[in-house]
N, C-alpha and C. Protein backbone atom coordinates (compact mmCIF):
# COMPACT_ATOMS: atom_id res chain seq x y z
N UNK A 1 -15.07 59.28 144.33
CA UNK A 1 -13.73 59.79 144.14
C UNK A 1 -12.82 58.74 143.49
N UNK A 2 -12.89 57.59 143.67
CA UNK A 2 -12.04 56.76 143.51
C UNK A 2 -12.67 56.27 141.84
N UNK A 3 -14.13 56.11 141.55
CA UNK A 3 -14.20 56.19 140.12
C UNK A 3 -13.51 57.09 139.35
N UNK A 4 -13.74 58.57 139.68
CA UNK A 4 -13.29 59.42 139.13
C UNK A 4 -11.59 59.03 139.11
N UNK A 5 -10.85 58.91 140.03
CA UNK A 5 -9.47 58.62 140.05
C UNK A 5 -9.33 57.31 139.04
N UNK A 6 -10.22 56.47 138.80
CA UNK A 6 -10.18 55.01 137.49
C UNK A 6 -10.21 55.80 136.33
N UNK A 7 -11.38 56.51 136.33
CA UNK A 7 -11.45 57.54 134.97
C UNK A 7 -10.05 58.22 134.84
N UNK A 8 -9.51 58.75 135.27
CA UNK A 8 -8.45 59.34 134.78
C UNK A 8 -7.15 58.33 134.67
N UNK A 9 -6.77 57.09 135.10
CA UNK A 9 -5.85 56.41 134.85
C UNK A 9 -6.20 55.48 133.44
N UNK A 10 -7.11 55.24 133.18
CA UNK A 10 -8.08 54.65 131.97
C UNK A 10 -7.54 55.63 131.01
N UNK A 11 -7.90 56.94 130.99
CA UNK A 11 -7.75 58.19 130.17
C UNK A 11 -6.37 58.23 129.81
N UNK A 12 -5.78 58.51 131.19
CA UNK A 12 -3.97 58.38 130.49
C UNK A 12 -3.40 57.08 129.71
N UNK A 13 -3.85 55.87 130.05
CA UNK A 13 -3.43 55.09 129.29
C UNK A 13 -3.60 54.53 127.84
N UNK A 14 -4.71 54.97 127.79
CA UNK A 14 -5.32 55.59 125.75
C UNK A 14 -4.45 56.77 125.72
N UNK A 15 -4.36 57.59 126.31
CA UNK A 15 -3.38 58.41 125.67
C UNK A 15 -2.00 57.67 125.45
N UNK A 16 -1.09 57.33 126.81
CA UNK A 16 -0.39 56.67 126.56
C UNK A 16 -0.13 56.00 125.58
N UNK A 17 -0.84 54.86 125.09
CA UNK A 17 -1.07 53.99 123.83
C UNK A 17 -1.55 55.03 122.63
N UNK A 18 -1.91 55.94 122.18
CA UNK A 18 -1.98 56.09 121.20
C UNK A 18 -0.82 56.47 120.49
N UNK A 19 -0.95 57.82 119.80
CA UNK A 19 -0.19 58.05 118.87
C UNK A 19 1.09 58.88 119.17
N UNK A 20 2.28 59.41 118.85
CA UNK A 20 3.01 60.33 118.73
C UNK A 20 2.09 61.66 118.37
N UNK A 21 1.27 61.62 117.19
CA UNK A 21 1.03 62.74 116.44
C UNK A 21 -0.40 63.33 117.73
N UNK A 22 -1.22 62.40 118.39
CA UNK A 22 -2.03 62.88 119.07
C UNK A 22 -1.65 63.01 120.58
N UNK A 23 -0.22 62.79 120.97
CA UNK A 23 0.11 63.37 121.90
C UNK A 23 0.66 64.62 121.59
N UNK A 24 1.46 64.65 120.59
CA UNK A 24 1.85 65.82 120.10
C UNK A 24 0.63 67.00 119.95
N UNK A 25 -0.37 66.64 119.33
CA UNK A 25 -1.21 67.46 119.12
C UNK A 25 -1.83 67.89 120.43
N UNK A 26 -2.41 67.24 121.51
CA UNK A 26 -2.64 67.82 122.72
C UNK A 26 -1.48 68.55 123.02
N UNK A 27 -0.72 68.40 123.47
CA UNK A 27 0.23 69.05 123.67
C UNK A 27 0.34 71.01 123.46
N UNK A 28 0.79 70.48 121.95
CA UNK A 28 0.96 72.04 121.64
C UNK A 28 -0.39 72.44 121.76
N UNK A 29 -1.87 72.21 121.78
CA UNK A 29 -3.26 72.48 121.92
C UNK A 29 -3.27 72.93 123.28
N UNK A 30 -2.43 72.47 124.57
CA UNK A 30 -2.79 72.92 125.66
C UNK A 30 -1.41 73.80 125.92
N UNK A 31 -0.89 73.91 124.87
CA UNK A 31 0.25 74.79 124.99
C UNK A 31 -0.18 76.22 124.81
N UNK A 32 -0.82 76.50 123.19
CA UNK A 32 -1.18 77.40 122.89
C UNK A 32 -2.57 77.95 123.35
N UNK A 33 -3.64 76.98 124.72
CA UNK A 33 -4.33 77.85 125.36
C UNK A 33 -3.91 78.14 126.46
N UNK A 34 -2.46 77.68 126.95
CA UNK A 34 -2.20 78.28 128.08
C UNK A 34 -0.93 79.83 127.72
N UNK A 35 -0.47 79.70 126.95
CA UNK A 35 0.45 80.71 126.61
C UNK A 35 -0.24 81.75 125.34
N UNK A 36 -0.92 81.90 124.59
CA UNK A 36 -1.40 82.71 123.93
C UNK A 36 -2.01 83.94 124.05
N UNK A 37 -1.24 85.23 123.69
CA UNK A 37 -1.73 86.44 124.28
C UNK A 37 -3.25 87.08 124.64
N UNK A 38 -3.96 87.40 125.48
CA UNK A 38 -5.09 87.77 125.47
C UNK A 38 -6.18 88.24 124.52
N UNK A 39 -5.38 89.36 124.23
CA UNK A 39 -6.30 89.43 122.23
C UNK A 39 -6.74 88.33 121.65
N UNK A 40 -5.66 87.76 121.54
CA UNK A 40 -5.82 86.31 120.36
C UNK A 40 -6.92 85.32 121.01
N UNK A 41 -6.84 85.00 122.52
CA UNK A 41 -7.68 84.22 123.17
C UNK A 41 -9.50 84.93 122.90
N UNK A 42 -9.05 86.23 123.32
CA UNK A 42 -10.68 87.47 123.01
C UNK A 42 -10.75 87.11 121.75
N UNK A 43 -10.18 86.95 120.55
CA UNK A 43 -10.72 86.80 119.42
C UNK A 43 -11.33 85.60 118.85
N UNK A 44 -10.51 84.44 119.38
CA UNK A 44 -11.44 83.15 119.32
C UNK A 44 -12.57 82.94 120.42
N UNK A 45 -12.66 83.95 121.60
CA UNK A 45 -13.92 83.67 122.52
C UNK A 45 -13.12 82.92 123.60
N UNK A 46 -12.21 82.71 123.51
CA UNK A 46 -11.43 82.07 124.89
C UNK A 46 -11.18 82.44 126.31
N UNK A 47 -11.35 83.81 126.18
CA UNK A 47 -11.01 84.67 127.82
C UNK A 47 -11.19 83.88 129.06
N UNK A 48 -12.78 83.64 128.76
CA UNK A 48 -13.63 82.87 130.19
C UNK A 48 -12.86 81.19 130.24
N UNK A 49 -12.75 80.55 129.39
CA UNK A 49 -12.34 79.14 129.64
C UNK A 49 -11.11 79.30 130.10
N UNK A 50 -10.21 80.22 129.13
CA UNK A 50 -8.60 80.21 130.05
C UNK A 50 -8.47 80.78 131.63
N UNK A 51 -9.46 81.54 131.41
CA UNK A 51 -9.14 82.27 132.88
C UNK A 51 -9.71 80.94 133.97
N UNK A 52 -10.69 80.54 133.75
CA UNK A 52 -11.42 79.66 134.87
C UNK A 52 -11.17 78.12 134.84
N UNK A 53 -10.38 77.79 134.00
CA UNK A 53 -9.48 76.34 133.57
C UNK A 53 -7.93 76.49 133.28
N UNK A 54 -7.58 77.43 133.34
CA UNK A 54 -5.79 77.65 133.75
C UNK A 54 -5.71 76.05 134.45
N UNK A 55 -5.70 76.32 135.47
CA UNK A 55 -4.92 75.26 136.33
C UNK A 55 -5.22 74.19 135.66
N UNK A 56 -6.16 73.49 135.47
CA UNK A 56 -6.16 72.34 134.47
C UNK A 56 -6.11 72.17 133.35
N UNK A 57 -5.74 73.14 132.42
CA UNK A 57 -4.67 73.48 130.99
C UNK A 57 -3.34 73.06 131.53
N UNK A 58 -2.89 74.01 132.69
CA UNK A 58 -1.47 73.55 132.59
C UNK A 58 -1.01 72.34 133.17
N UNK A 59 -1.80 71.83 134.17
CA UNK A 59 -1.75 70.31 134.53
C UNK A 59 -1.54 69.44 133.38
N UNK A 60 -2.88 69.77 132.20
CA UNK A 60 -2.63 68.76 131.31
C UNK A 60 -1.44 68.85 130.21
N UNK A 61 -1.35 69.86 130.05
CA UNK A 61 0.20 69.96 129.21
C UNK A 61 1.31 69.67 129.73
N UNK A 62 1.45 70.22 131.41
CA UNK A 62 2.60 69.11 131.69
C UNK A 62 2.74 68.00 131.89
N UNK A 63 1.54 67.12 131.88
CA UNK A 63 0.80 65.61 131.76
C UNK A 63 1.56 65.05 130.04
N UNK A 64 0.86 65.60 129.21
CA UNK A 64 0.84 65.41 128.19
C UNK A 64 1.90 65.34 127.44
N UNK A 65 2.81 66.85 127.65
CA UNK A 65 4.31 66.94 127.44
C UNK A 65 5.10 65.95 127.93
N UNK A 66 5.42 65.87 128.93
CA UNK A 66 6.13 64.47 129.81
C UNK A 66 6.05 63.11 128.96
N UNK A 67 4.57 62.71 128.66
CA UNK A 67 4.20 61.52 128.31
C UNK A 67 4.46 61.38 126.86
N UNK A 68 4.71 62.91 126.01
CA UNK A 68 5.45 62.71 124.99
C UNK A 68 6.76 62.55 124.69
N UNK A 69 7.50 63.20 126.19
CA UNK A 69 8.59 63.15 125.88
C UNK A 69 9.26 61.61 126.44
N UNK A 70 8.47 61.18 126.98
CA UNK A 70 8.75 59.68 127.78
C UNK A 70 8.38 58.58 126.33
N UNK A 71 7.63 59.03 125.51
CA UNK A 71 8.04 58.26 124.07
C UNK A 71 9.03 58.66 123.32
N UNK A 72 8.72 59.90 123.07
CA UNK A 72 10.10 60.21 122.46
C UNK A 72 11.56 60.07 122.98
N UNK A 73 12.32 59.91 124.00
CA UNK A 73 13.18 59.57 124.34
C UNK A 73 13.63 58.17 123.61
N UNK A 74 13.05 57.20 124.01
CA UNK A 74 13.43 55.84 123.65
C UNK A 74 13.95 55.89 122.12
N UNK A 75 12.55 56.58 121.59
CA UNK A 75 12.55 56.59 119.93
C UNK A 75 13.53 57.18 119.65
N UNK A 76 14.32 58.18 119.80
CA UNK A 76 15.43 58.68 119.50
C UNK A 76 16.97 58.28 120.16
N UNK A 77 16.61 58.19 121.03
CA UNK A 77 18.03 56.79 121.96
C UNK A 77 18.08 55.56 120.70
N UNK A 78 17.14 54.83 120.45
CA UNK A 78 16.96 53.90 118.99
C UNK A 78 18.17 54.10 118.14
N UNK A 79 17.13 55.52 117.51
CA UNK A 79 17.84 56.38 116.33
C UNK A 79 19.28 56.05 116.57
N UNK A 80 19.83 56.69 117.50
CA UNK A 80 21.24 56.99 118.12
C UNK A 80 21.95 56.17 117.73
N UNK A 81 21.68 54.92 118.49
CA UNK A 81 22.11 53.60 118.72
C UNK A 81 22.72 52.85 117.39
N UNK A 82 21.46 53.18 116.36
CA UNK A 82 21.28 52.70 115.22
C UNK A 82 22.53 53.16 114.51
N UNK A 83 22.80 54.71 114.44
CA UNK A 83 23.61 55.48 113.56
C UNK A 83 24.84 55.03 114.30
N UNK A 84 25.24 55.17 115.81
CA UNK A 84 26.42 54.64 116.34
C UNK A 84 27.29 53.35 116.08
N UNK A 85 26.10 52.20 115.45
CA UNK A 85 26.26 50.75 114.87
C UNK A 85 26.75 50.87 113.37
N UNK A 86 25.79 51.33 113.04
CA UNK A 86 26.42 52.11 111.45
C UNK A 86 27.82 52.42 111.53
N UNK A 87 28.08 53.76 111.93
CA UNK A 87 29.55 54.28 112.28
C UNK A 87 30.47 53.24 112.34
N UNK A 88 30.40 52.61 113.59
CA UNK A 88 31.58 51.51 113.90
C UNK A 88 31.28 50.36 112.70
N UNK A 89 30.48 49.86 112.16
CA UNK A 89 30.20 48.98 110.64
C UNK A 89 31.33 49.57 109.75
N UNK A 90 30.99 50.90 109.75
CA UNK A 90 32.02 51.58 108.13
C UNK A 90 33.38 51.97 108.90
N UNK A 91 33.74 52.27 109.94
CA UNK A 91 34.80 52.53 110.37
C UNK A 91 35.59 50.58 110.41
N UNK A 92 35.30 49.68 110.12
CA UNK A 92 35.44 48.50 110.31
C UNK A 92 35.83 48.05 108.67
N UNK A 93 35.34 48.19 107.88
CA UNK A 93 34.88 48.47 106.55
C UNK A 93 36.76 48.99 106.25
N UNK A 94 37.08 50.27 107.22
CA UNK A 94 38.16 50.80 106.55
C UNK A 94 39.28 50.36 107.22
N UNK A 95 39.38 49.75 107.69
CA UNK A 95 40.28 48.71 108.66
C UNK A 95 40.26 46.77 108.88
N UNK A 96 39.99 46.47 107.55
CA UNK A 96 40.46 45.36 106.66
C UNK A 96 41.45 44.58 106.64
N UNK A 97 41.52 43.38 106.97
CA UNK A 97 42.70 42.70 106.98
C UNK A 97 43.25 42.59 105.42
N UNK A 98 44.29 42.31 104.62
CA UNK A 98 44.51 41.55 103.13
C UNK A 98 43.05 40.39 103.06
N UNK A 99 43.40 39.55 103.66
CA UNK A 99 42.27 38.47 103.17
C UNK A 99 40.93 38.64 103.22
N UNK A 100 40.73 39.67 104.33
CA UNK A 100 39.49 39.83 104.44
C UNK A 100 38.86 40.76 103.22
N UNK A 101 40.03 41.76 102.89
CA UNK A 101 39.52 42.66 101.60
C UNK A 101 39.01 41.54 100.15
N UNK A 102 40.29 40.32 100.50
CA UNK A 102 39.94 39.41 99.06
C UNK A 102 38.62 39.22 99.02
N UNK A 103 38.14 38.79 100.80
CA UNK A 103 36.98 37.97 99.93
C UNK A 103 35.96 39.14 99.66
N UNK A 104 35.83 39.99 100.36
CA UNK A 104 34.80 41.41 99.73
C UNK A 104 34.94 41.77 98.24
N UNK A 105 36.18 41.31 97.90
CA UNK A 105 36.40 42.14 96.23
C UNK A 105 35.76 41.13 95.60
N UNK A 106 35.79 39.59 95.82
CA UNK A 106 34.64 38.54 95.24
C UNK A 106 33.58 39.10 94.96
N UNK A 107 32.56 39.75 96.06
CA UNK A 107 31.73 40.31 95.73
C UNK A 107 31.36 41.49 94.57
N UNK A 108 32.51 42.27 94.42
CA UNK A 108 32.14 42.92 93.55
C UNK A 108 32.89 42.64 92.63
N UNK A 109 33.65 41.86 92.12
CA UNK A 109 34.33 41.05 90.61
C UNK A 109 33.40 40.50 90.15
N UNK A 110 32.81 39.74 90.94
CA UNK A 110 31.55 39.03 90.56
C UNK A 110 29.95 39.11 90.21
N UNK A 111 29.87 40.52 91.00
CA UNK A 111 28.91 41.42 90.66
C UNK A 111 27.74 41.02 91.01
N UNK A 112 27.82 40.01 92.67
CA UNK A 112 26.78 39.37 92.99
C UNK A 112 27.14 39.72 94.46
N UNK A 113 25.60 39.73 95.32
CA UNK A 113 25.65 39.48 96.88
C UNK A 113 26.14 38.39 97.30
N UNK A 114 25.98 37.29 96.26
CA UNK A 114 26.56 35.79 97.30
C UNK A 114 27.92 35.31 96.72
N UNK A 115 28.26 34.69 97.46
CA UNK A 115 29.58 34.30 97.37
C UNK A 115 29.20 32.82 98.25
N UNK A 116 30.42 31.86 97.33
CA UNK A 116 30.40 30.60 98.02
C UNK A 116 31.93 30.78 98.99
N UNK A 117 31.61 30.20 100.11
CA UNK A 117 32.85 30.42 101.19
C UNK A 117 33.04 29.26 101.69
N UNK A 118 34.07 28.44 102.14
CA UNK A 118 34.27 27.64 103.02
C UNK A 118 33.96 27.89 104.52
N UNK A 119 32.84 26.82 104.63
CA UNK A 119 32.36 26.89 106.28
C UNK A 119 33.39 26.93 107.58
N UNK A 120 34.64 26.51 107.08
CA UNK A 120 35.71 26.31 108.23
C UNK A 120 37.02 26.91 107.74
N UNK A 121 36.58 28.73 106.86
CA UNK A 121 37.69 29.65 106.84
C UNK A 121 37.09 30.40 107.72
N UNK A 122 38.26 30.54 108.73
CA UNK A 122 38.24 31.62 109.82
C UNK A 122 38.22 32.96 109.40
N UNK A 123 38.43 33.31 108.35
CA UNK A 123 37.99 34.85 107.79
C UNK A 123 37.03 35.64 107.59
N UNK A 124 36.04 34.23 106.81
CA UNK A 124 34.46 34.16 106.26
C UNK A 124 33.99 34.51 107.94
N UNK A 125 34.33 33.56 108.99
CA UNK A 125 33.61 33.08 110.13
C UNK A 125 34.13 34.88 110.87
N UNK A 126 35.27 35.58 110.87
CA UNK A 126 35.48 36.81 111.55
C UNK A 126 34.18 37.78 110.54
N UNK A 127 33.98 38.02 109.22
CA UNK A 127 33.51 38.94 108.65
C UNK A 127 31.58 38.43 108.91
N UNK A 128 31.79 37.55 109.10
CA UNK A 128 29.92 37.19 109.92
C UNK A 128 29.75 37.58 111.44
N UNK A 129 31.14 37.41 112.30
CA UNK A 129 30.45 37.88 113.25
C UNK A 129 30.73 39.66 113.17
N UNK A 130 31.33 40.28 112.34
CA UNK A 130 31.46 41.85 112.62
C UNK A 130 29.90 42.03 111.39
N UNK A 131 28.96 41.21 111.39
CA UNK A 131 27.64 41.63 110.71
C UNK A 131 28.33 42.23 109.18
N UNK A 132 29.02 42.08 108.52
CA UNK A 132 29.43 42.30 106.94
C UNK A 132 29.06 41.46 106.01
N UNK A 133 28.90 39.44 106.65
CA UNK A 133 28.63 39.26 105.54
C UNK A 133 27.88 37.86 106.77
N UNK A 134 27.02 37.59 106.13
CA UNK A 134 26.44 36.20 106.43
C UNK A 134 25.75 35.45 105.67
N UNK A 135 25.71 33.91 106.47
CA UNK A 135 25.23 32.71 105.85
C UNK A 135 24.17 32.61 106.12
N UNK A 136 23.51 32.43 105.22
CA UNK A 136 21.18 32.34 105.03
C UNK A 136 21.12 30.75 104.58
N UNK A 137 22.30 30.35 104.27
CA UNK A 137 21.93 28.71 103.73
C UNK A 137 22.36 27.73 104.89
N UNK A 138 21.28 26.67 105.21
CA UNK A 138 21.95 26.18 106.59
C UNK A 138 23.03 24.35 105.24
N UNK A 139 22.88 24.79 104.33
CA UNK A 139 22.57 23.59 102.90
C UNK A 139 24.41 24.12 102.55
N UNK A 140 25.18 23.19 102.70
CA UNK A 140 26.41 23.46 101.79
C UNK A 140 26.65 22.50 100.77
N UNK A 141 27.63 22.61 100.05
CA UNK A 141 28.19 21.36 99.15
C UNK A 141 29.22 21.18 99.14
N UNK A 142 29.96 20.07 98.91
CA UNK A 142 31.63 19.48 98.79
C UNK A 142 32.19 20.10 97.52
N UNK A 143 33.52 21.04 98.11
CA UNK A 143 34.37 21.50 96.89
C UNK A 143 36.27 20.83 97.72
N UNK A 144 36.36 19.52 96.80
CA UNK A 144 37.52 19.42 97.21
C UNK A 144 37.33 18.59 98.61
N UNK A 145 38.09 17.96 98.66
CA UNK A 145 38.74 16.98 100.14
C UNK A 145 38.40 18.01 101.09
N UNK A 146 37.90 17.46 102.47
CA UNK A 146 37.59 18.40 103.52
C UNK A 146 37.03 19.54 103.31
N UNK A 147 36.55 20.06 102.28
CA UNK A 147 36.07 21.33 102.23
C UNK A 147 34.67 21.51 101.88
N UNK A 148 33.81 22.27 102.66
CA UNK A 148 32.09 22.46 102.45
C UNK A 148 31.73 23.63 102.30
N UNK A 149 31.42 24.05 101.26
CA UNK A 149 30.97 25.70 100.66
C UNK A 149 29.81 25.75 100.97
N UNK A 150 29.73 27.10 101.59
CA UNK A 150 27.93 27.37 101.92
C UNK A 150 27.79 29.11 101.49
N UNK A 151 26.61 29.03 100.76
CA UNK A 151 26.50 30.40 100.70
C UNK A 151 26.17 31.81 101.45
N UNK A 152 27.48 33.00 100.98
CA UNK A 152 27.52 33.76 102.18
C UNK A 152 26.51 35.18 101.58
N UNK A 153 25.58 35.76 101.97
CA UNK A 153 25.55 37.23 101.20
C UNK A 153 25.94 38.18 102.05
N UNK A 154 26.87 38.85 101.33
CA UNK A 154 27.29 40.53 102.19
C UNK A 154 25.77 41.12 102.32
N UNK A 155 25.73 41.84 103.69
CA UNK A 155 24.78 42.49 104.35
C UNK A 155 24.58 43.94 103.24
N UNK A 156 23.51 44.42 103.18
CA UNK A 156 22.87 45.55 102.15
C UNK A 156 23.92 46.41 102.66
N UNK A 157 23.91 46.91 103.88
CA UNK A 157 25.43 48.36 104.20
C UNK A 157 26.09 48.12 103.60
N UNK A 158 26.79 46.99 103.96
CA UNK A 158 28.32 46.65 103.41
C UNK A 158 28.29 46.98 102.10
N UNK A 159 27.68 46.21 101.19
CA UNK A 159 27.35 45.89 99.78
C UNK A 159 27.55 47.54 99.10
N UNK A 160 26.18 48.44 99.69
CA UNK A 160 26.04 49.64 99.03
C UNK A 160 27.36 50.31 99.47
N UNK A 161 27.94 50.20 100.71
CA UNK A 161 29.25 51.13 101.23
C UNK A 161 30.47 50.60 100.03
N UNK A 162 30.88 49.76 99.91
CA UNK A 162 31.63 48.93 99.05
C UNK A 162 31.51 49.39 97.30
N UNK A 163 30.50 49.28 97.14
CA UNK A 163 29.97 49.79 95.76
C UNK A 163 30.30 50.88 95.53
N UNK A 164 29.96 52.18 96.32
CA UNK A 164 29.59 53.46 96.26
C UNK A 164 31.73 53.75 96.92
N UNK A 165 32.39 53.00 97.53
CA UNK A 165 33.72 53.32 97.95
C UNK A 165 34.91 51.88 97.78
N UNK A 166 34.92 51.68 96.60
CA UNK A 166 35.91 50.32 96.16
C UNK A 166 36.95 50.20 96.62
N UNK A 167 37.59 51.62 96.84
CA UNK A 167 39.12 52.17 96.84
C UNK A 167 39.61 51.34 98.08
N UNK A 168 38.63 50.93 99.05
CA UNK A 168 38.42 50.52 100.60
C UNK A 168 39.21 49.14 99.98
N UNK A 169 38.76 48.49 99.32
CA UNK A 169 39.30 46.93 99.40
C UNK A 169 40.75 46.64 98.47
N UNK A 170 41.48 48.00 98.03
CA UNK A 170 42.67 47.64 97.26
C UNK A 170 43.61 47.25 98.23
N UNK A 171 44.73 46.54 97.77
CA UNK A 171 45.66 46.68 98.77
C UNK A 171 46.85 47.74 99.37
């Protein structure tokens, strides 16, 4: 009994681990031999298996279902999350300080992702932490007394949102 009980926790956890598409596919497979009208079952030869394996058709579909929907949850909470980050990005985008619009319009006057910024303007340093634009170079250079330029590139959103809606950075 207790092999048999290993065998089946072994079993769920290859299922577990596999795929979306082959949980999915059991799934609706033990869907449509437990719900499919009698004819249709008589016509593929099914009568005798559904009638005398019911109970463990529908065990396994509500096994199976569950364990798809216990992946799918996360995967779409993700999704969510993702588009909710987005949202507040472009809603951020349209609520711009003056200076902060200047240095975005650099970007597109210039018609480049990077821009050289001073490491110790507090503007550059607000628009990196709201994820719009950041520094990939840890390497700056001297422009001027006290001042160290390091290169910034606006993030791909920003960039394409900006491009595709300019009107955002006039004053």
């Amino acid at each position: 009994m207790t092999e048999q009980i290993s065998v089946v926790f072994r079993t769920l956890q290859k299922i577990w681990d596999g795929s979306w598409a082959f949980l999915l596919a059991l799934s609706i497979a033990f869907g449509l031999i437990l719900f499919m009208p009698e004819s249709f079952a008589a016509s593929l030869g099914l009568v005798e298996i559904t009638k005398n394996y019911r109970a463990f058709f529908g065990v396994a579909f509500i096994l199976v279902t569950v364990l798809l929907l216990c992946k799918a949850i996360p995967f779409f909470h993700k999704i969510y999350k993702k588009h909710q980050t987005r949202k507040r990005w472009i809603k951020r985008l349209h609520d711009l300080s003056p200076m902060e619009k200047r240095i975005l319009r650099k970007y597109l006057s210039e018609k480049t992702r990077t821009v050289h910024l001073d490491i110790t303007n507090g503007v550059a340093a607000g628009l990196e932490a709201e994820h719009i634009i950041a520094r990939f170079s840890s390497v700056g250079y001297p422009a001027g007394v006290q001042k160290i330029l390091f290169a910034y590139n606006i993030q791909s959103w920003a960039w394409d949102y900006i491009r595709k809606n300019p009107e955002i950075l006039e004053e």
